[in-house]
N, C-alpha and C. Protein backbone atom coordinates (compact mmCIF):
# COMPACT_ATOMS: atom_id res chain seq x y z
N UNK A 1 -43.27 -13.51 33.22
CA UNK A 1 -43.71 -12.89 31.98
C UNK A 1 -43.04 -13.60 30.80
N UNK A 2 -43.86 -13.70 29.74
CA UNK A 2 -43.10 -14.97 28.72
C UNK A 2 -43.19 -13.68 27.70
N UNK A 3 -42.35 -13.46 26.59
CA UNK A 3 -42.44 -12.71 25.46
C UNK A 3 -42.25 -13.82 24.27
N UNK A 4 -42.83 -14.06 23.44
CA UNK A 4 -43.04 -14.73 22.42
C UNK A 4 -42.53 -13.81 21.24
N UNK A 5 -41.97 -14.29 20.26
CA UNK A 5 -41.49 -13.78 18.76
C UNK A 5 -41.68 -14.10 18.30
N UNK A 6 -42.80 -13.17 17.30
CA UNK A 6 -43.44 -13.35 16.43
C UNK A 6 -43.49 -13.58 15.03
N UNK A 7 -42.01 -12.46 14.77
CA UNK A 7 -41.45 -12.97 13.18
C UNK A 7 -40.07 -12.26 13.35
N UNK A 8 -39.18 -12.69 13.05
CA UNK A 8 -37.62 -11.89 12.46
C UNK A 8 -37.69 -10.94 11.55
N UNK A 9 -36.96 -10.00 11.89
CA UNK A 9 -37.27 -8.52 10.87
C UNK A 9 -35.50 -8.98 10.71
N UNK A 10 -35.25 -9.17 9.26
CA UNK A 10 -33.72 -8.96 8.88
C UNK A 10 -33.38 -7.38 8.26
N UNK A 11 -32.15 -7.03 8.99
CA UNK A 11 -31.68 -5.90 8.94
C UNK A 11 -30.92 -5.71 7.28
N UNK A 12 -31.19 -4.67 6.68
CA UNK A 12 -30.66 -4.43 5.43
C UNK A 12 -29.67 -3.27 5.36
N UNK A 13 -28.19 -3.55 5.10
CA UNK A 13 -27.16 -2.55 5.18
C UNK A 13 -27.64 -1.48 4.30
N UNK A 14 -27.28 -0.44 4.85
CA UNK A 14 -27.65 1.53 3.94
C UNK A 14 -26.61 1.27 2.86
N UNK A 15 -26.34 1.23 2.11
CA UNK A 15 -25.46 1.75 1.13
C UNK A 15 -25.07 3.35 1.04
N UNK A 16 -24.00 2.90 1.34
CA UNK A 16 -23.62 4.57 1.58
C UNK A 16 -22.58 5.29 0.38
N UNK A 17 -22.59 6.89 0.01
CA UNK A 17 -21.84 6.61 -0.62
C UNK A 17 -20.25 7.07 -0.44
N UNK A 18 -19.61 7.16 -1.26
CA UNK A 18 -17.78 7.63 -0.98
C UNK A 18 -18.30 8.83 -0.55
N UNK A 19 -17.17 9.56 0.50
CA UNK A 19 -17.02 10.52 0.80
C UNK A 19 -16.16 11.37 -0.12
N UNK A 20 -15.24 11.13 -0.98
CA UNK A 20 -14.41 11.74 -2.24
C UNK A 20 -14.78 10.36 -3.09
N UNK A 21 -15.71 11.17 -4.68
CA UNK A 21 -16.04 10.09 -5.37
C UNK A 21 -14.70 10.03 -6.88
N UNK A 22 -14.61 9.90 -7.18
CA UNK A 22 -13.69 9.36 -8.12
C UNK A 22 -13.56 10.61 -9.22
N UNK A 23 -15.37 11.17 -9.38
CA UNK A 23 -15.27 11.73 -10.34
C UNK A 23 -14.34 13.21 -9.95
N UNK A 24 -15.22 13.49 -8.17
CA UNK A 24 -14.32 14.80 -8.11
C UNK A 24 -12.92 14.85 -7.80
N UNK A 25 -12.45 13.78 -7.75
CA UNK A 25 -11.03 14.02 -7.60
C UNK A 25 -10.34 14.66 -7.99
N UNK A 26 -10.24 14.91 -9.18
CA UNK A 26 -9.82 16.18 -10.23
C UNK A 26 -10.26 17.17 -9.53
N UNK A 27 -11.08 17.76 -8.93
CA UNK A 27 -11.09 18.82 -9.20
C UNK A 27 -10.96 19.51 -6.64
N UNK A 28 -10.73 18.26 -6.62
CA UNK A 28 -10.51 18.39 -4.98
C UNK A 28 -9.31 18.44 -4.34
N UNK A 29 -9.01 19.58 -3.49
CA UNK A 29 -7.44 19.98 -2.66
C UNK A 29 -7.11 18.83 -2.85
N UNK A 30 -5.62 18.80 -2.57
CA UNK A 30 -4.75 18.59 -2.47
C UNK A 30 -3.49 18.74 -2.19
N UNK A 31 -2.65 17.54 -1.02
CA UNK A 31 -2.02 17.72 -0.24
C UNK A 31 -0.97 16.67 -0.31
N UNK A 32 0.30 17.22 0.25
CA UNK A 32 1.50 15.97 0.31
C UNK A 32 1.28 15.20 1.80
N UNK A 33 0.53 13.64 1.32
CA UNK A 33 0.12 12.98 2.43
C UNK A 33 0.38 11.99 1.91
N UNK A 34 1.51 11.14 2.45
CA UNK A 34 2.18 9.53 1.68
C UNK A 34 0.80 8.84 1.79
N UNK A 35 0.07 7.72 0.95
CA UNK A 35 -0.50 6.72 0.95
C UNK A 35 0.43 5.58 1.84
N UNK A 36 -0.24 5.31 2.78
CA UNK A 36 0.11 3.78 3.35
C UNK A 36 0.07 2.38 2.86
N UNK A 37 -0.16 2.72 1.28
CA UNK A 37 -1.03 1.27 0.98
C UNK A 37 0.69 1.40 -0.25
N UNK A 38 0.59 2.59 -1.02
CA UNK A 38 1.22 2.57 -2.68
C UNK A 38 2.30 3.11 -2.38
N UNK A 39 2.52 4.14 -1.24
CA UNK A 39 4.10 5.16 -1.00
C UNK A 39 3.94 6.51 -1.82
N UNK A 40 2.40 6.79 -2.61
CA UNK A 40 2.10 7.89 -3.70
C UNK A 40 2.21 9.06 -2.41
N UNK A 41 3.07 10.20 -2.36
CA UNK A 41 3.04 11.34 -2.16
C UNK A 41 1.55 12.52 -2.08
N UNK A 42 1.23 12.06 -2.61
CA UNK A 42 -0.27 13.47 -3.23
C UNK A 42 -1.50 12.84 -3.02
N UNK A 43 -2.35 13.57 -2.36
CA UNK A 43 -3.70 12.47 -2.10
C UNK A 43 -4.59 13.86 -1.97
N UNK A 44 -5.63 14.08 -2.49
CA UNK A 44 -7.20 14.72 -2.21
C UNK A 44 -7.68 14.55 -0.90
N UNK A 45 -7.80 15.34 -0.45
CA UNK A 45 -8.89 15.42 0.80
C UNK A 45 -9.82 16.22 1.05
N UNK A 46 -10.62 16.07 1.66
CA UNK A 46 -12.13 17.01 2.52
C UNK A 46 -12.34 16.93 4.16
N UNK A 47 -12.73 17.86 4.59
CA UNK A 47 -12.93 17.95 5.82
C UNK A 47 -14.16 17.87 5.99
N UNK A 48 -14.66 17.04 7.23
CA UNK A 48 -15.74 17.31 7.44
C UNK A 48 -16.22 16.97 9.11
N UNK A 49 -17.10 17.62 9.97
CA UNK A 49 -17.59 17.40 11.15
C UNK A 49 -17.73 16.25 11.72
N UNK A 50 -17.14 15.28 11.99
CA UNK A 50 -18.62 13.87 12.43
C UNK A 50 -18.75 13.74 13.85
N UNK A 51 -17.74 14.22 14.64
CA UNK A 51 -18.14 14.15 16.49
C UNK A 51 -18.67 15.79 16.48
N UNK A 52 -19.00 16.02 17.80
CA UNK A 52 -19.74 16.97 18.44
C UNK A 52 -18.63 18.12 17.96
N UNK A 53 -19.24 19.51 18.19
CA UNK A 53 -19.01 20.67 17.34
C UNK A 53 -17.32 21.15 18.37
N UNK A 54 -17.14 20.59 19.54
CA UNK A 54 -16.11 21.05 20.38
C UNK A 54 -14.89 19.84 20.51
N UNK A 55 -15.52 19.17 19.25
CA UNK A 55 -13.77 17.71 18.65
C UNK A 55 -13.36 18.30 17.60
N UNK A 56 -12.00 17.99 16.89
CA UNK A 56 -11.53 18.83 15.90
C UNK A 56 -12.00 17.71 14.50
N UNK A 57 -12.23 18.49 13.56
CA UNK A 57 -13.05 17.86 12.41
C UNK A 57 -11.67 16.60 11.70
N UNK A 58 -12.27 15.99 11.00
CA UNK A 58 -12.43 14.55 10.32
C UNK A 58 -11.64 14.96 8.95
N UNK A 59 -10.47 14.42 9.05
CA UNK A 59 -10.38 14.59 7.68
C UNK A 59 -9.64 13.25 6.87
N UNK A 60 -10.26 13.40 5.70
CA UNK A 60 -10.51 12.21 4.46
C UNK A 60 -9.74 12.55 3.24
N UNK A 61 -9.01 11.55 3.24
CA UNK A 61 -8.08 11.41 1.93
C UNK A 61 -8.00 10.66 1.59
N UNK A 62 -8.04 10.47 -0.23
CA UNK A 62 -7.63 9.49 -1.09
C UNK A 62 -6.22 9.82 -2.18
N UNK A 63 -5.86 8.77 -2.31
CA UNK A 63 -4.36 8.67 -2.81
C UNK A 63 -4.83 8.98 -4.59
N UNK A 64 -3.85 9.70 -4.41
CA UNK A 64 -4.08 10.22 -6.51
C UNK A 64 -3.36 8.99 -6.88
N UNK A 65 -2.61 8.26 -6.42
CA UNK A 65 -2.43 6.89 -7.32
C UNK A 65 -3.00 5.95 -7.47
N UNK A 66 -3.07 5.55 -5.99
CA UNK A 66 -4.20 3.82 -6.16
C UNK A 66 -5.47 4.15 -5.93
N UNK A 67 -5.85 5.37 -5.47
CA UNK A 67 -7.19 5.76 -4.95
C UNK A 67 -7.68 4.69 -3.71
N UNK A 68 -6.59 4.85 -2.85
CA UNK A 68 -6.70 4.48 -1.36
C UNK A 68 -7.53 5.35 -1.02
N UNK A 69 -8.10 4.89 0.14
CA UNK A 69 -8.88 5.84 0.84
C UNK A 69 -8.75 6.11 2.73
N UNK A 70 -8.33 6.68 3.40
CA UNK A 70 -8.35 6.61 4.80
C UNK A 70 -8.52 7.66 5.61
N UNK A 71 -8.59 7.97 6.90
CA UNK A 71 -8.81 9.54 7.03
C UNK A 71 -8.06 9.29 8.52
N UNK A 72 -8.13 10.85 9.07
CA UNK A 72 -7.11 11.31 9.66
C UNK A 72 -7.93 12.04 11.05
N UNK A 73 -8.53 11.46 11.98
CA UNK A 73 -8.93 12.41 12.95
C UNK A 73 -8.49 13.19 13.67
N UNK A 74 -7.19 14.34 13.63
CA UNK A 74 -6.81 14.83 14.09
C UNK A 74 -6.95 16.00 15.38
């Protein structure tokens, strides 16, 4: 059996956006969680689901100084 190709379909990355955007920072919890990047003490975070409903949820923080960003699957 021979399969022939017919044309290349190029794949185009989603643009996705921040999970904590800049603007709400102000106004999102906050917690004493050192940044790994700056040594800043205080960073914003959100929780949120991303494995199946019986893994413990995802959580996302950015640094109130450099506005690092990394998260914590705990």
């Amino acid at each position: 059996m021979n399969i022939k190709i017919k044309r290349r379909q190029h794949l185009v990355r989603k643009k996705l956006d921040p999970v904590i955007s800049i603007d709400s920072l102000d106004n999102a919890q906050t917690t004493r969680e050192r940044c790994e990047m700056c040594g800043f003490d205080e960073a914003a975070f959100v929780e949120m689901q991303t494995r199946s409903a019986d893994e413990p949820a995802t959580r996302f923080y950015k640094c109130k100084g450099c506005r690092h960003t990394w998260n914590d699957s705990s």
